[in-house]
PDB file of N, CA and C in Angstrom:
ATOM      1  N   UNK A   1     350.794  30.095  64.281  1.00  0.00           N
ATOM      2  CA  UNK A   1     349.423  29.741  64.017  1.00  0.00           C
ATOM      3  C   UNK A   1     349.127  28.373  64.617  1.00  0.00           C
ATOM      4  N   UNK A   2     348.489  28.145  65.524  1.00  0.00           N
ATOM      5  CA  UNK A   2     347.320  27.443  65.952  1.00  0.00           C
ATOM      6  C   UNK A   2     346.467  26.313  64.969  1.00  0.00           C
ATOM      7  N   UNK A   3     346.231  24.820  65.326  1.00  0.00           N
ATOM      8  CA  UNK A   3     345.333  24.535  64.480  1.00  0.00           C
ATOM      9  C   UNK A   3     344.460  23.373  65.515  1.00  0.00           C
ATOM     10  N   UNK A   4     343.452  23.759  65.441  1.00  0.00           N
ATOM     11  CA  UNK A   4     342.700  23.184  66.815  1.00  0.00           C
ATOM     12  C   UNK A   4     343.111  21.232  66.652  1.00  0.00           C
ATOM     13  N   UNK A   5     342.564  20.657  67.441  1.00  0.00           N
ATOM     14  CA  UNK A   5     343.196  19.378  67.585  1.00  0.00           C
ATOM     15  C   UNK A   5     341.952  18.725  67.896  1.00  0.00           C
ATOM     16  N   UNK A   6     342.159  17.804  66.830  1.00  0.00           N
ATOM     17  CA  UNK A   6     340.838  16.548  66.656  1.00  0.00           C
ATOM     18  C   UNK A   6     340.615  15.614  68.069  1.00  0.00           C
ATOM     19  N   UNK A   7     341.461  15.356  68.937  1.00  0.00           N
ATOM     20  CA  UNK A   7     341.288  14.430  70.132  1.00  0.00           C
ATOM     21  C   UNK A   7     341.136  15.498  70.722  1.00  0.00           C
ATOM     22  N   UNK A   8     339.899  14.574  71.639  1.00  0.00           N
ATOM     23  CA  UNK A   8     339.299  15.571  72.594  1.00  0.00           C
ATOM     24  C   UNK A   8     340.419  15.527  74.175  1.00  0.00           C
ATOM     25  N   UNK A   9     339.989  16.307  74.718  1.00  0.00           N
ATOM     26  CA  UNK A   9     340.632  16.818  76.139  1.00  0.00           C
ATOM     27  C   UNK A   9     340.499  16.145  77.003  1.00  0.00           C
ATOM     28  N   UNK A  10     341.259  15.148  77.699  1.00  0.00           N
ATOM     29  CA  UNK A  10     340.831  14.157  78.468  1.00  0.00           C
ATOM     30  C   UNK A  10     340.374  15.109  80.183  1.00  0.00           C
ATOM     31  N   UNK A  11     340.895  16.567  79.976  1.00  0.00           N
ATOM     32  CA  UNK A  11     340.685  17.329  81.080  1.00  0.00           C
ATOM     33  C   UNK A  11     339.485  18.426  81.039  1.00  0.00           C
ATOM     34  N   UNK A  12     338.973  18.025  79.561  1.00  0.00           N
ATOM     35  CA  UNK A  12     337.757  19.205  79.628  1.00  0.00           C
ATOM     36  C   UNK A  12     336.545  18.703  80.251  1.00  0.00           C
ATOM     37  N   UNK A  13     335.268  19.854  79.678  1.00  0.00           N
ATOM     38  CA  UNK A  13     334.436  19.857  80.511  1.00  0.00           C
ATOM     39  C   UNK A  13     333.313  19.056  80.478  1.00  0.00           C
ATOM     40  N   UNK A  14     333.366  18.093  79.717  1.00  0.00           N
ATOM     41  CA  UNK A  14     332.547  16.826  79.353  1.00  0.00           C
ATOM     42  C   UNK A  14     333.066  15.298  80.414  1.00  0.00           C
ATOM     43  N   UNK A  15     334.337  15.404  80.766  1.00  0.00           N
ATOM     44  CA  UNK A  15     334.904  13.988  81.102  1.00  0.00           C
ATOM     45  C   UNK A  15     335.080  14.481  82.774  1.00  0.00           C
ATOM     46  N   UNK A  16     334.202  15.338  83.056  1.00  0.00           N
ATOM     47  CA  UNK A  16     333.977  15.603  84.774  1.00  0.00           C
ATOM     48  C   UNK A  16     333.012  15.048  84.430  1.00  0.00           C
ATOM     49  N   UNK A  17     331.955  15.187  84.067  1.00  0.00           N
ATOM     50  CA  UNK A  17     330.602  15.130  84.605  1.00  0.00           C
ATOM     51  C   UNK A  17     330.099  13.532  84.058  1.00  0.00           C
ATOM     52  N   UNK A  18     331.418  13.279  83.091  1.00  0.00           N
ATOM     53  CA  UNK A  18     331.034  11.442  82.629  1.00  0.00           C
ATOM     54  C   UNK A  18     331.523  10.905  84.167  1.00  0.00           C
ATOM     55  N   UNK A  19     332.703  11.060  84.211  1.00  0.00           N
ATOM     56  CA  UNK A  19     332.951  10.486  85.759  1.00  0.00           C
ATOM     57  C   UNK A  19     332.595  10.721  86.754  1.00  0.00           C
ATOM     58  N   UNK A  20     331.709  11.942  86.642  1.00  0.00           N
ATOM     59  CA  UNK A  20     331.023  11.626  88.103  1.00  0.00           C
ATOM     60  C   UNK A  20     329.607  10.416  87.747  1.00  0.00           C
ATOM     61  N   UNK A  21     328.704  10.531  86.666  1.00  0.00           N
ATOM     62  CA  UNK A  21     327.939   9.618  86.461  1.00  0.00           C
ATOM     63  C   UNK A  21     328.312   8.223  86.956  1.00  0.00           C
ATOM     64  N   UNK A  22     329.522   7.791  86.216  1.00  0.00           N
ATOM     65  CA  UNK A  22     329.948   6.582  86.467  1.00  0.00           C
ATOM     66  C   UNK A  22     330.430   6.548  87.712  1.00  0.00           C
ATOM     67  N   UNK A  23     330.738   7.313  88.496  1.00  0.00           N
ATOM     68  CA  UNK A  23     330.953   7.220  89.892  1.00  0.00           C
ATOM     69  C   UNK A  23     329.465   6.829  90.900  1.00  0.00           C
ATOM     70  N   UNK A  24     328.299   7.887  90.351  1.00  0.00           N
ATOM     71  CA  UNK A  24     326.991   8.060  90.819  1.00  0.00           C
ATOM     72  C   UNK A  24     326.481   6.068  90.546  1.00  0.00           C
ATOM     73  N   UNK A  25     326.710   6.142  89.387  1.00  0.00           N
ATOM     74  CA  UNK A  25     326.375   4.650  88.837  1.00  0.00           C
ATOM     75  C   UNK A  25     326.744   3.629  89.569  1.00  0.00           C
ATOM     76  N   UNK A  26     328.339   3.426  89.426  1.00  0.00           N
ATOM     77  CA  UNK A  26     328.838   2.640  90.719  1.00  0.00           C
ATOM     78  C   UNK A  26     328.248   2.499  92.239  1.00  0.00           C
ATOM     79  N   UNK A  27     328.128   3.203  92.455  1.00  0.00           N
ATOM     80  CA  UNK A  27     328.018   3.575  94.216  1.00  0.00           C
ATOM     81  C   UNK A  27     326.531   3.559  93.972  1.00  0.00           C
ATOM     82  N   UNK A  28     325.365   3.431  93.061  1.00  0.00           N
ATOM     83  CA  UNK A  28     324.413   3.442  93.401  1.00  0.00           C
ATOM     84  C   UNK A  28     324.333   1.636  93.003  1.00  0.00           C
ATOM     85  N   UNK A  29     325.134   1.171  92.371  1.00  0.00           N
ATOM     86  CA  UNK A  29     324.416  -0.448  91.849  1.00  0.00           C
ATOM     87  C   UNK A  29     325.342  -1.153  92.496  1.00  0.00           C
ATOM     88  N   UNK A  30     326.703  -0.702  92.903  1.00  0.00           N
ATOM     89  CA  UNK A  30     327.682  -1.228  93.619  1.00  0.00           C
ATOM     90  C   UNK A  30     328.313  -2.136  92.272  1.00  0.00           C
ATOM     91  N   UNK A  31     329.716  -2.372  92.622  1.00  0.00           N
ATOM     92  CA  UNK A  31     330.346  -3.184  91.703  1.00  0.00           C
ATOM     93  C   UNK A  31     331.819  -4.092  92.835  1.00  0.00           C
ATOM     94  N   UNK A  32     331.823  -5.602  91.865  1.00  0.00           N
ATOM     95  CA  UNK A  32     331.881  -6.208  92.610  1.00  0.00           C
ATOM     96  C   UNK A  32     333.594  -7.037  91.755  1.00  0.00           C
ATOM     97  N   UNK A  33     334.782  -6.777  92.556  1.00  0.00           N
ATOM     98  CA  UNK A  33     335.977  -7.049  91.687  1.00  0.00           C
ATOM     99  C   UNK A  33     336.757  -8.468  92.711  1.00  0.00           C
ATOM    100  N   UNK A  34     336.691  -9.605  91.744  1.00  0.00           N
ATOM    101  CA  UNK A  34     337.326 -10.635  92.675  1.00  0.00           C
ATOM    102  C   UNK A  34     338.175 -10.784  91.749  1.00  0.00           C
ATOM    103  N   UNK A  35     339.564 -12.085  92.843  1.00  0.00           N
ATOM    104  CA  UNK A  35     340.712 -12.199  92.003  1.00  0.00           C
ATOM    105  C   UNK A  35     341.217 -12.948  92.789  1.00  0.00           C
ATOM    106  N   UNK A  36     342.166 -14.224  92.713  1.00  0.00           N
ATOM    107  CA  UNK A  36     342.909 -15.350  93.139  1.00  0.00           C
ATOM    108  C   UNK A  36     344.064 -15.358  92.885  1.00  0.00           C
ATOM    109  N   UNK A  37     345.126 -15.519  93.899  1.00  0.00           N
ATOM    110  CA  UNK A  37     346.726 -15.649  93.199  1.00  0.00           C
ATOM    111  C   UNK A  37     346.697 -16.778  94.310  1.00  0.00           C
ATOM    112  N   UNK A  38     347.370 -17.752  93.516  1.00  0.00           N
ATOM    113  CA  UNK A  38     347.989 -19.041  93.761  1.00  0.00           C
ATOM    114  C   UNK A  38     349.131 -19.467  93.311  1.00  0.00           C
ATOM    115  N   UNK A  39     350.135 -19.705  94.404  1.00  0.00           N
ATOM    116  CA  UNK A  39     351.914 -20.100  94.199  1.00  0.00           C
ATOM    117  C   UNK A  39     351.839 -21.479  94.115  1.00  0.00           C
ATOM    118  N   UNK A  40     352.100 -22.216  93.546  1.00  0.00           N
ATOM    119  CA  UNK A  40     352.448 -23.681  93.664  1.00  0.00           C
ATOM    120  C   UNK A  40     353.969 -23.842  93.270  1.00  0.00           C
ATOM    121  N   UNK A  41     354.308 -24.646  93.668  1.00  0.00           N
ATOM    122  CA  UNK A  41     355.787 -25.388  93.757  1.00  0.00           C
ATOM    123  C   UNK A  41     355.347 -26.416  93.587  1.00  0.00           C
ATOM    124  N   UNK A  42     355.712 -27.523  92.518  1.00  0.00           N
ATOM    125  CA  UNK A  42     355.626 -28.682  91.986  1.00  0.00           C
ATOM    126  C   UNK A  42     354.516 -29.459  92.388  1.00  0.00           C
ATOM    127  N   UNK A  43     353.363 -28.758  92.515  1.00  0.00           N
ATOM    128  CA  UNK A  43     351.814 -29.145  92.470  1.00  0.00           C
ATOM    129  C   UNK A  43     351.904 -29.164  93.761  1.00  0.00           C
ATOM    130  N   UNK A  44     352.611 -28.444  94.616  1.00  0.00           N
ATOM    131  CA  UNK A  44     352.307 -27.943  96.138  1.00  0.00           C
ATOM    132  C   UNK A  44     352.000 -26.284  96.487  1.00  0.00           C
ATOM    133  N   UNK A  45     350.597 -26.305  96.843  1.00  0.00           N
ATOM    134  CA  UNK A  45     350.062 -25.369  97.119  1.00  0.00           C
ATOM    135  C   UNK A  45     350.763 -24.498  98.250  1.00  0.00           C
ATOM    136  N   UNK A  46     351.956 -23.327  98.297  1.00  0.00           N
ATOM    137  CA  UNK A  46     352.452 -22.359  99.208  1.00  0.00           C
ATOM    138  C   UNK A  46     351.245 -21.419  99.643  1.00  0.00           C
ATOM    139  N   UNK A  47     351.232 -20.681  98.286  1.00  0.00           N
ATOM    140  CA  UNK A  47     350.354 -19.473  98.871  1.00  0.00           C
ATOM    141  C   UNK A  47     348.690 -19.725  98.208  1.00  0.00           C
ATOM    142  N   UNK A  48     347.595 -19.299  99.022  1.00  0.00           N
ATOM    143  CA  UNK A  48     346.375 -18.317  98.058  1.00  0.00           C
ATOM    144  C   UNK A  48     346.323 -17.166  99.111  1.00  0.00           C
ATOM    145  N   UNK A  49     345.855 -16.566  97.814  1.00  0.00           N
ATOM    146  CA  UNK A  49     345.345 -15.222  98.402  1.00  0.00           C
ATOM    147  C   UNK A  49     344.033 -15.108  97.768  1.00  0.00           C
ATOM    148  N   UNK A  50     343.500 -14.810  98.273  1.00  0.00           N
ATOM    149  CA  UNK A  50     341.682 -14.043  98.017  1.00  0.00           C
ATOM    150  C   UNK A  50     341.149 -13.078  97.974  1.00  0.00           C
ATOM    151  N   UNK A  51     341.377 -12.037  97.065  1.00  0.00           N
ATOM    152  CA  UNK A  51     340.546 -10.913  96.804  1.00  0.00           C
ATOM    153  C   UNK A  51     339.719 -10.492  96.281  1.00  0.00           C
ATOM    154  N   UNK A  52     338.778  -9.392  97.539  1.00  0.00           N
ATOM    155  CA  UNK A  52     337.377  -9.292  97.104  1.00  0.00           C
ATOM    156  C   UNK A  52     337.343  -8.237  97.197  1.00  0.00           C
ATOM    157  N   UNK A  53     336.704  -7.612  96.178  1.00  0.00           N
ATOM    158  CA  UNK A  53     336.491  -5.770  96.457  1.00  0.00           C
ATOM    159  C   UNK A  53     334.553  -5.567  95.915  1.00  0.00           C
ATOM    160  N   UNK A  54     334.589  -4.694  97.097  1.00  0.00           N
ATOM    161  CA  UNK A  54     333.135  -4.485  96.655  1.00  0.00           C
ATOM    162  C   UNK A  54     333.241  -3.009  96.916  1.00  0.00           C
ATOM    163  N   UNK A  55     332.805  -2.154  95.221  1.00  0.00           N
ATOM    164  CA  UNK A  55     332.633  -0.853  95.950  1.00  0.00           C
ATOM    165  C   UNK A  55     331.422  -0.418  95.752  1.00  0.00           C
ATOM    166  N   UNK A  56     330.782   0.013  96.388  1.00  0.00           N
ATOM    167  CA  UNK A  56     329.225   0.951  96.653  1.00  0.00           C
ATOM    168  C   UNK A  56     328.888   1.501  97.858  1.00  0.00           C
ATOM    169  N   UNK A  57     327.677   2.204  97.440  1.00  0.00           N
ATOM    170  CA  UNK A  57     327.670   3.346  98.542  1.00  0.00           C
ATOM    171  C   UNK A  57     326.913   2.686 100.238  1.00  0.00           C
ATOM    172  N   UNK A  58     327.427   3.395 101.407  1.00  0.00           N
ATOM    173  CA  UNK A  58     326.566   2.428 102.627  1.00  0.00           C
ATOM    174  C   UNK A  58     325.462   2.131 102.568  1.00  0.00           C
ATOM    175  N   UNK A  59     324.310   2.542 101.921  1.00  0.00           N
ATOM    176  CA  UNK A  59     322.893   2.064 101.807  1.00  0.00           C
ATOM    177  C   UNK A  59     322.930   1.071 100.975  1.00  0.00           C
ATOM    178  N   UNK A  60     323.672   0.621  99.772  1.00  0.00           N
ATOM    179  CA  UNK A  60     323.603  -0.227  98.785  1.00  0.00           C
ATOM    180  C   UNK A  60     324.522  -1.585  99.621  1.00  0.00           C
ATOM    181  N   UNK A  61     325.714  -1.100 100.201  1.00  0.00           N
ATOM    182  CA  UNK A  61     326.141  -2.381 100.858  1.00  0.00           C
ATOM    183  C   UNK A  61     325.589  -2.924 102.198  1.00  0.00           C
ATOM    184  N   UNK A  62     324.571  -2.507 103.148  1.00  0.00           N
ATOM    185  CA  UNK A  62     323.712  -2.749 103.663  1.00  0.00           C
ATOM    186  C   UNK A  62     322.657  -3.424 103.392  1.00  0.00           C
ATOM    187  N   UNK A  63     321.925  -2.990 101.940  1.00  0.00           N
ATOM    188  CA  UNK A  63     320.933  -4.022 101.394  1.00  0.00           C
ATOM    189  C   UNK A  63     321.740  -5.229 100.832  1.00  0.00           C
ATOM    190  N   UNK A  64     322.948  -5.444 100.997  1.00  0.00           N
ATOM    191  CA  UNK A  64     323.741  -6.653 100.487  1.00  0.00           C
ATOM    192  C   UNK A  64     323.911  -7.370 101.734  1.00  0.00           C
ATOM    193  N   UNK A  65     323.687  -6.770 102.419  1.00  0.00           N
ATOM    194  CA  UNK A  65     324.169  -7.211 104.310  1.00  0.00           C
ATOM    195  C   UNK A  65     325.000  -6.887 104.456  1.00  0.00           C
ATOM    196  N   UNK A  66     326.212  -6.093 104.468  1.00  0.00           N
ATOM    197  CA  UNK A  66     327.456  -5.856 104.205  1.00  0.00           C
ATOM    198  C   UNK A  66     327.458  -4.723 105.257  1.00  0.00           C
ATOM    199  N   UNK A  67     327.961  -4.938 106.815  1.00  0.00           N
ATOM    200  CA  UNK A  67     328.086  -3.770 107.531  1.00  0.00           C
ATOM    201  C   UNK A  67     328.943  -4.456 108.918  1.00  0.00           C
ATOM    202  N   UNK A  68     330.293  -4.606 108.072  1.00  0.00           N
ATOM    203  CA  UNK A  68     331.117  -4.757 109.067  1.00  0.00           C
ATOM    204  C   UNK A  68     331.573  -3.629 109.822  1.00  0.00           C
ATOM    205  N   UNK A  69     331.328  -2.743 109.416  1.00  0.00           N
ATOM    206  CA  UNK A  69     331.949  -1.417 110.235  1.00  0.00           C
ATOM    207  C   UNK A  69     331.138  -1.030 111.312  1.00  0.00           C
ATOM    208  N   UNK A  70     329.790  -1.643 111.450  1.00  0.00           N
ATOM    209  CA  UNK A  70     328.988  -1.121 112.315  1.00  0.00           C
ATOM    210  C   UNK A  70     329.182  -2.000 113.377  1.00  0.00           C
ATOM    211  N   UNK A  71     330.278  -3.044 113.359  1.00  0.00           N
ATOM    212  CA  UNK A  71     330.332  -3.895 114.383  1.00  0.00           C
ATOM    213  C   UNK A  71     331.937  -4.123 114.455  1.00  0.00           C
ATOM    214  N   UNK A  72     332.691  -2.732 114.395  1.00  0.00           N
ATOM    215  CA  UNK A  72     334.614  -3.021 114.518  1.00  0.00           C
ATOM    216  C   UNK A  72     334.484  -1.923 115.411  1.00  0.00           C
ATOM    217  N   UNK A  73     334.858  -2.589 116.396  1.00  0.00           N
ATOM    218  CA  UNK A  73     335.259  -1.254 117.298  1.00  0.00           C
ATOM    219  C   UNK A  73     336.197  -0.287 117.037  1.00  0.00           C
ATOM    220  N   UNK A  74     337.283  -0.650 116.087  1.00  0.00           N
ATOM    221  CA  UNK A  74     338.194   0.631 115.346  1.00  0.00           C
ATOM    222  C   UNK A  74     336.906   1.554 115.044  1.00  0.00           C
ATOM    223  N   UNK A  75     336.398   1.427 114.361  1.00  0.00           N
ATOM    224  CA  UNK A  75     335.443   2.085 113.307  1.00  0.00           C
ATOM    225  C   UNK A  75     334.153   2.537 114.157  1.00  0.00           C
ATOM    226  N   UNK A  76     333.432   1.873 115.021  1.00  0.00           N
ATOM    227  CA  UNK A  76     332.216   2.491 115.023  1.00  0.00           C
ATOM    228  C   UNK A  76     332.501   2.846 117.053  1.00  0.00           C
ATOM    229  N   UNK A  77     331.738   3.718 116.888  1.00  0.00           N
ATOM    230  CA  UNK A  77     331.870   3.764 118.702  1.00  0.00           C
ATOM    231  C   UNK A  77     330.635   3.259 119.564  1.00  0.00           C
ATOM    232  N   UNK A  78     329.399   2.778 118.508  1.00  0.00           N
ATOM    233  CA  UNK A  78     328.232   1.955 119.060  1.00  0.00           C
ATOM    234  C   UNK A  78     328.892   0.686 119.423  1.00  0.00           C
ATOM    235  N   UNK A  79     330.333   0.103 118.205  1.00  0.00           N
ATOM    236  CA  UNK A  79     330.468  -1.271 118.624  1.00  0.00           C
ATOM    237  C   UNK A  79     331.800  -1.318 119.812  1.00  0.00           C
ATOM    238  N   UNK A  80     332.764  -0.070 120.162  1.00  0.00           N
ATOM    239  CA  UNK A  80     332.911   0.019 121.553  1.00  0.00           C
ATOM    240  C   UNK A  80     332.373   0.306 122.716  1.00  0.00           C
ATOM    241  N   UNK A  81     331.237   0.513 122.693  1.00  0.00           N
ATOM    242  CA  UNK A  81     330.456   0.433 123.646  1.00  0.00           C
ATOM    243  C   UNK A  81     329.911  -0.455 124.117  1.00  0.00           C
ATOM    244  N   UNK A  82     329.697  -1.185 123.109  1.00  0.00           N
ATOM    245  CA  UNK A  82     329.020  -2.561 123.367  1.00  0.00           C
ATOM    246  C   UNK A  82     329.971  -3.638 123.828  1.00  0.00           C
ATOM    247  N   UNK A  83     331.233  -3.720 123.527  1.00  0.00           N
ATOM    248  CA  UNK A  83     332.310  -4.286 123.592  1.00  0.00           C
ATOM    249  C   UNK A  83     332.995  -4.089 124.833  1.00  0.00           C
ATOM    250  N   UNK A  84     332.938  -3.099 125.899  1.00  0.00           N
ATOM    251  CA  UNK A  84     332.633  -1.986 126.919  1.00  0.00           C
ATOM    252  C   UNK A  84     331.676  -2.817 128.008  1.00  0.00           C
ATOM    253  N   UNK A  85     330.336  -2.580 127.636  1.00  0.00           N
ATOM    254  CA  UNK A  85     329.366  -3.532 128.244  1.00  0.00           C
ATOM    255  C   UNK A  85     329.320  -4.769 128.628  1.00  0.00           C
ATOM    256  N   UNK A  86     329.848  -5.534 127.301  1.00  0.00           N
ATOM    257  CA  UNK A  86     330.038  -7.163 127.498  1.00  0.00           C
ATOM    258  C   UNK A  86     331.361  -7.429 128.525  1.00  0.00           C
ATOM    259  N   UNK A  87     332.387  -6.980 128.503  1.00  0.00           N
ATOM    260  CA  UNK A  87     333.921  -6.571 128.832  1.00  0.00           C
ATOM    261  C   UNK A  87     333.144  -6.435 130.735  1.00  0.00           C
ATOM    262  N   UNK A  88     332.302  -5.206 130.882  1.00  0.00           N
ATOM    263  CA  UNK A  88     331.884  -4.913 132.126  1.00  0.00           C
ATOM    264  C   UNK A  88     330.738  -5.965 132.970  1.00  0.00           C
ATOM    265  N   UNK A  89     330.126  -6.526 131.821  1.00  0.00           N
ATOM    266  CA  UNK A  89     329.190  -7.704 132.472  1.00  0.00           C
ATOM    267  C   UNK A  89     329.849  -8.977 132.773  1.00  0.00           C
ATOM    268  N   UNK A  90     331.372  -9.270 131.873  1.00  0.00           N
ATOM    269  CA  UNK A  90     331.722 -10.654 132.539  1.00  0.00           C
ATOM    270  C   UNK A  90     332.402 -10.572 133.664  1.00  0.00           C
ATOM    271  N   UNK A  91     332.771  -9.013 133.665  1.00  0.00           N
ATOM    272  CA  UNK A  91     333.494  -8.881 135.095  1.00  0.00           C
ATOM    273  C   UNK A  91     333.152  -8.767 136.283  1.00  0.00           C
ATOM    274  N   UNK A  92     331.587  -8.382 135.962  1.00  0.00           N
ATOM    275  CA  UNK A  92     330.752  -8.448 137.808  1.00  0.00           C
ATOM    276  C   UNK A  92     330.714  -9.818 137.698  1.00  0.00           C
ATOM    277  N   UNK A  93     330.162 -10.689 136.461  1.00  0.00           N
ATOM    278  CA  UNK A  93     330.255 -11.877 137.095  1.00  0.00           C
ATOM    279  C   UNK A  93     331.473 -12.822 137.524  1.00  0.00           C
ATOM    280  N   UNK A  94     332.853 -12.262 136.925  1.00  0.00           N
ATOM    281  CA  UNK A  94     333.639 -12.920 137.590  1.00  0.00           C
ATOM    282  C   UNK A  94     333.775 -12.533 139.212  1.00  0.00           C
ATOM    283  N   UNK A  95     333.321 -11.113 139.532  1.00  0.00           N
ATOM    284  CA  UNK A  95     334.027 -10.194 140.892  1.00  0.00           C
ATOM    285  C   UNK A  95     332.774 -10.848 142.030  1.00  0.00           C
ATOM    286  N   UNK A  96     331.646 -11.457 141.191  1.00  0.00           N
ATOM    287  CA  UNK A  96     330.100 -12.147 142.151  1.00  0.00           C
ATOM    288  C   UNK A  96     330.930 -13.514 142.675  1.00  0.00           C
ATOM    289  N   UNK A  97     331.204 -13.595 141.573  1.00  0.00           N
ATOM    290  CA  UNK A  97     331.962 -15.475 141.870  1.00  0.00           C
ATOM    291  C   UNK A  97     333.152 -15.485 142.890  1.00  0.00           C
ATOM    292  N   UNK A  98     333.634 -14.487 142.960  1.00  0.00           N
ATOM    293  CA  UNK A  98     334.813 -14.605 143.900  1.00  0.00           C
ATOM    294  C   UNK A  98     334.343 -14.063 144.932  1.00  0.00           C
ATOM    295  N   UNK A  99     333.198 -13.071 145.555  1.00  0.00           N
ATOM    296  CA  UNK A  99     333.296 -12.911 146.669  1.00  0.00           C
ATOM    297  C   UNK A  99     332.308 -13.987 147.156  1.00  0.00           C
ATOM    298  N   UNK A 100     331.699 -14.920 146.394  1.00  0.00           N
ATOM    299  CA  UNK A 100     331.114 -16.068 146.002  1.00  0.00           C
ATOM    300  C   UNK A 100     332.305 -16.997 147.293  1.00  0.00           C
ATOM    301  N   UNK A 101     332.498 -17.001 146.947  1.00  0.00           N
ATOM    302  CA  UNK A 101     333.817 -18.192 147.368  1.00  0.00           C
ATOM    303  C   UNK A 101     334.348 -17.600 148.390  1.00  0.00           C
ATOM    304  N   UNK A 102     334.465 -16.211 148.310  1.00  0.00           N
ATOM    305  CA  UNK A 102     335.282 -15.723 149.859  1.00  0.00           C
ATOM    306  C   UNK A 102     334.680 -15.910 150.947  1.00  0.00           C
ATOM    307  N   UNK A 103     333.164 -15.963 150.530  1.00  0.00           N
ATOM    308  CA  UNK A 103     331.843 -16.101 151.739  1.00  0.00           C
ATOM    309  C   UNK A 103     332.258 -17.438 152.339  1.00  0.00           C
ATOM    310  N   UNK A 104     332.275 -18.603 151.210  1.00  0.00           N
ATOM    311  CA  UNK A 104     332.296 -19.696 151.576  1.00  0.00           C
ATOM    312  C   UNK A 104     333.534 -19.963 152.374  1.00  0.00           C
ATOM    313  N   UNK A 105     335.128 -19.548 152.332  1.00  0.00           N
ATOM    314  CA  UNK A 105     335.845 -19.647 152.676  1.00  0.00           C
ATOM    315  C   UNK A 105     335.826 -19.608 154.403  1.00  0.00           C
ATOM    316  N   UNK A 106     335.092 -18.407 154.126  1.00  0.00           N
ATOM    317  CA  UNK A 106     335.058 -17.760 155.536  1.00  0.00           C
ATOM    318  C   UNK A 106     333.978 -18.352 156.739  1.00  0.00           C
ATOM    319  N   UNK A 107     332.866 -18.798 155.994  1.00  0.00           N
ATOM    320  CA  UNK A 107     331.959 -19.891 156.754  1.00  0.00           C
ATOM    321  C   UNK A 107     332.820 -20.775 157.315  1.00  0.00           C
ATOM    322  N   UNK A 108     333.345 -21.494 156.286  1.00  0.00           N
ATOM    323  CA  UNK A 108     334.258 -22.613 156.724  1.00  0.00           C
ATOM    324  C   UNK A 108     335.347 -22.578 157.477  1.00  0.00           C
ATOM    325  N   UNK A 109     335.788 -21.553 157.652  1.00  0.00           N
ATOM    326  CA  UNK A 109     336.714 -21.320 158.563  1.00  0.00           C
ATOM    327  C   UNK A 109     336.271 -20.879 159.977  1.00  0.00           C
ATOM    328  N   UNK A 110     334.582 -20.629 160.215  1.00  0.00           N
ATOM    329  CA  UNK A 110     334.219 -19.895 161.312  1.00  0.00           C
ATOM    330  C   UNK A 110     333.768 -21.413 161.756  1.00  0.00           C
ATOM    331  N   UNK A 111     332.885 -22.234 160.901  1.00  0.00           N
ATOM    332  CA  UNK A 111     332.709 -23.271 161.301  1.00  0.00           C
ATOM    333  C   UNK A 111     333.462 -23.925 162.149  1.00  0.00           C
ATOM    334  N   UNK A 112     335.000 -24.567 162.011  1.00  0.00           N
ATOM    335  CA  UNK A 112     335.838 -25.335 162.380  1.00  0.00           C
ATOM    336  C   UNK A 112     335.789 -24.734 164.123  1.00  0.00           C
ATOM    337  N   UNK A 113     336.444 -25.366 164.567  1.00  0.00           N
ATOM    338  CA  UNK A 113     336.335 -26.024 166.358  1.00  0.00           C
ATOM    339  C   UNK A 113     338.076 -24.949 166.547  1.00  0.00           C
TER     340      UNK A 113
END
């Protein structure tokens, strides 16, 4: 015999739909987790570390300004392209500058007697 059990089910069908709220909640207001570890040795500072966690959804960390990914070339392929472009524009101007100089070389050498 069976006798039902007063604590509820941490796997039933009420504690999906709380966590997705609080998930929906999060990611819609964003939440924001900092934290500092500091080593000292006899009031000499070795280590800090600095951690920052921000989690929310891309529209919410955007209105925070928060859009490093749209500018890592790992991550976005607008910001290898662009990275691509700049990469290809300093190089005509280095490849202008040198035949820049080859001109001149060559004047000067037609010049001479």
């Amino acid at each position: 015999m069976t006798t039902p059990s007063r604590l509820p089910d941490p796997y039933g069908q009420g504690s999906g739909a709380n966590l997705a709220d609080i998930l929906e909640r999060v990611l819609d207001k964003g939440i924001v987790i900092a934290g500092d570890i500091r080593i000292n040795l006899l009031d000499i500072e070795l280590l800090t570390i600095k951690l920052r966690l921000v989690v929310a959804s891309v529209d919410k960390a955007k209105e925070m300004g928060i859009d490093w990914w749209e500018s890592d070339p790992a991550l976005s392929s607008k910001a290898r392209r662009d990275e691509l472009t700049r990469e290809n524009a300093e190089l005509r101007e280095r490849l202008a500058r040198l035949e820049e100089l080859g001109l001149e070389t060559r004047r000067a050498q037609e010049e001479r007697p």
